[in-house]
Protein backbone atom coordinates (compact mmCIF):
# COMPACT_ATOMS: atom_id res chain seq x y z
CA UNK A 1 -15.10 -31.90 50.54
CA UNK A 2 -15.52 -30.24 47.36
CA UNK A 3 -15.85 -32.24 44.16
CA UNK A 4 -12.77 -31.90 42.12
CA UNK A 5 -13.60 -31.30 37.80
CA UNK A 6 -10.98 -32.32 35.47
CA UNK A 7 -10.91 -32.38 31.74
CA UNK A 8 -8.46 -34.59 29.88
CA UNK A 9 -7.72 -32.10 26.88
CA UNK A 10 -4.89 -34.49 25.18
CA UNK A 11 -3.80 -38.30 25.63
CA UNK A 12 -0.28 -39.02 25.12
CA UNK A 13 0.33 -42.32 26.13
CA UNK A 14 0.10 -45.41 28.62
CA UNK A 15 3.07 -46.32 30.26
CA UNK A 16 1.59 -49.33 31.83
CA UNK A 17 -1.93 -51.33 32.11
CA UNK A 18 -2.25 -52.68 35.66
CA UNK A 19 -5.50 -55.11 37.15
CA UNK A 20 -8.55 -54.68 35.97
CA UNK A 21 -8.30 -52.37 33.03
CA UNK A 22 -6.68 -49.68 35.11
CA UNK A 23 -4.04 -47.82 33.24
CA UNK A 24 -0.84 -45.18 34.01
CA UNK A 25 -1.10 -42.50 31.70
CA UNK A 26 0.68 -39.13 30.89
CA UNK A 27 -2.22 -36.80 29.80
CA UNK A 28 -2.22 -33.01 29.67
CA UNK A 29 -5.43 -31.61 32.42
CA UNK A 30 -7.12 -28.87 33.56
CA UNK A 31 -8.18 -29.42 37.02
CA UNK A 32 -10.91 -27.55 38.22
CA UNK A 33 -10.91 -25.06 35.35
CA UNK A 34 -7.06 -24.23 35.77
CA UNK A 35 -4.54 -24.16 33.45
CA UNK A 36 -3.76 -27.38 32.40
CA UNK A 37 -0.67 -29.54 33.49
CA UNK A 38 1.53 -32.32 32.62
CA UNK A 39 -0.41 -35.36 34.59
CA UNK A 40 0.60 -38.60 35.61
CA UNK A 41 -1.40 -41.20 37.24
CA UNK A 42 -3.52 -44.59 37.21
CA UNK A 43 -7.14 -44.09 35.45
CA UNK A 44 -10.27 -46.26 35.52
CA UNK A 45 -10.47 -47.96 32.09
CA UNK A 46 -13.77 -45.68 32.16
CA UNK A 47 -11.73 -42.35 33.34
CA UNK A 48 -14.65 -42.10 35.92
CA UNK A 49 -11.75 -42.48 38.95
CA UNK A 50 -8.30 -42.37 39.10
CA UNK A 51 -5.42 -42.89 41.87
CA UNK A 52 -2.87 -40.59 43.11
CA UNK A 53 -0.86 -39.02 40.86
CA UNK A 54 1.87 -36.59 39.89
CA UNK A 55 1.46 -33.02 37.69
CA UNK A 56 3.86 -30.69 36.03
CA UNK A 57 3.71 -27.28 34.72
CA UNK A 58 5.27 -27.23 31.43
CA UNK A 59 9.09 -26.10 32.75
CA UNK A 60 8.68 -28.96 35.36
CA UNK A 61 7.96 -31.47 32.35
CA UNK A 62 11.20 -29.74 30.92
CA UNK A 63 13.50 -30.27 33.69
CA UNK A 64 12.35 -33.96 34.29
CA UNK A 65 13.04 -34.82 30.81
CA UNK A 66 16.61 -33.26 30.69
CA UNK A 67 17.32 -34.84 34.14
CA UNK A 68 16.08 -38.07 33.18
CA UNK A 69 17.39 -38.14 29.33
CA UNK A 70 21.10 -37.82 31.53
CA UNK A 71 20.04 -40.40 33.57
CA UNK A 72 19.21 -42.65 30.92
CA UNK A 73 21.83 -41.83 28.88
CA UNK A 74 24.77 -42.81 31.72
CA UNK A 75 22.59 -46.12 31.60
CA UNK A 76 21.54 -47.58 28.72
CA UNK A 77 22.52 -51.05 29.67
CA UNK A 78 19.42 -51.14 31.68
C-alpha cells in the first residue's frame, strides 16, 4: 500500500476532544499533493495518525452549510 502525504495548510477548529488527546477537527488538506479540501476527522494530539474521516471540495462545504444552517434553523430548541 502506498504511503498517503498530507499537509494541514489551515486549522479552523476542534469540534470535540475525545480519549487520550485525540481531537475532531475541520482543517483545510492537500492529500498527496492535490488540491486541498475541506477535511473532517479525529487527529493524534501529535497529527502523526488520524481516523477515518470526511472531505469536501469547496461547493460541497457550501451545500452542507446551507443544508445544515436550514436544518438548524427549523430547530433551534435543540
Amino acid at each position: 500500500m502506498p504511503d498517503i502525504t498530507y499537509d494541514i495548510l489551515k486549522h479552523y477548529g476542534v469540534l470535540e476532544e475525545g480519549k487520550g488527546g485525540w481531537r475532531k477537527e475541520v482543517n483545510l488538506v492537500s492529500w498527496n499533493g492535490r488540491n486541498p479540501k475541506f477535511d473532517i476527522r479525529d487527529w493524534a494530539p501529535d497529527h502523526q495518525k488520524m481516523g477515518k474521516g470526511i472531505t469536501l471540495t469547496q461547493e460541497e462545504a457550501r451545500k452542507l452549510v446551507h443544508l445544515l444552517s436550514g436544518s438548524l434553523a427549523v430547530n433551534q430548541e435543540d
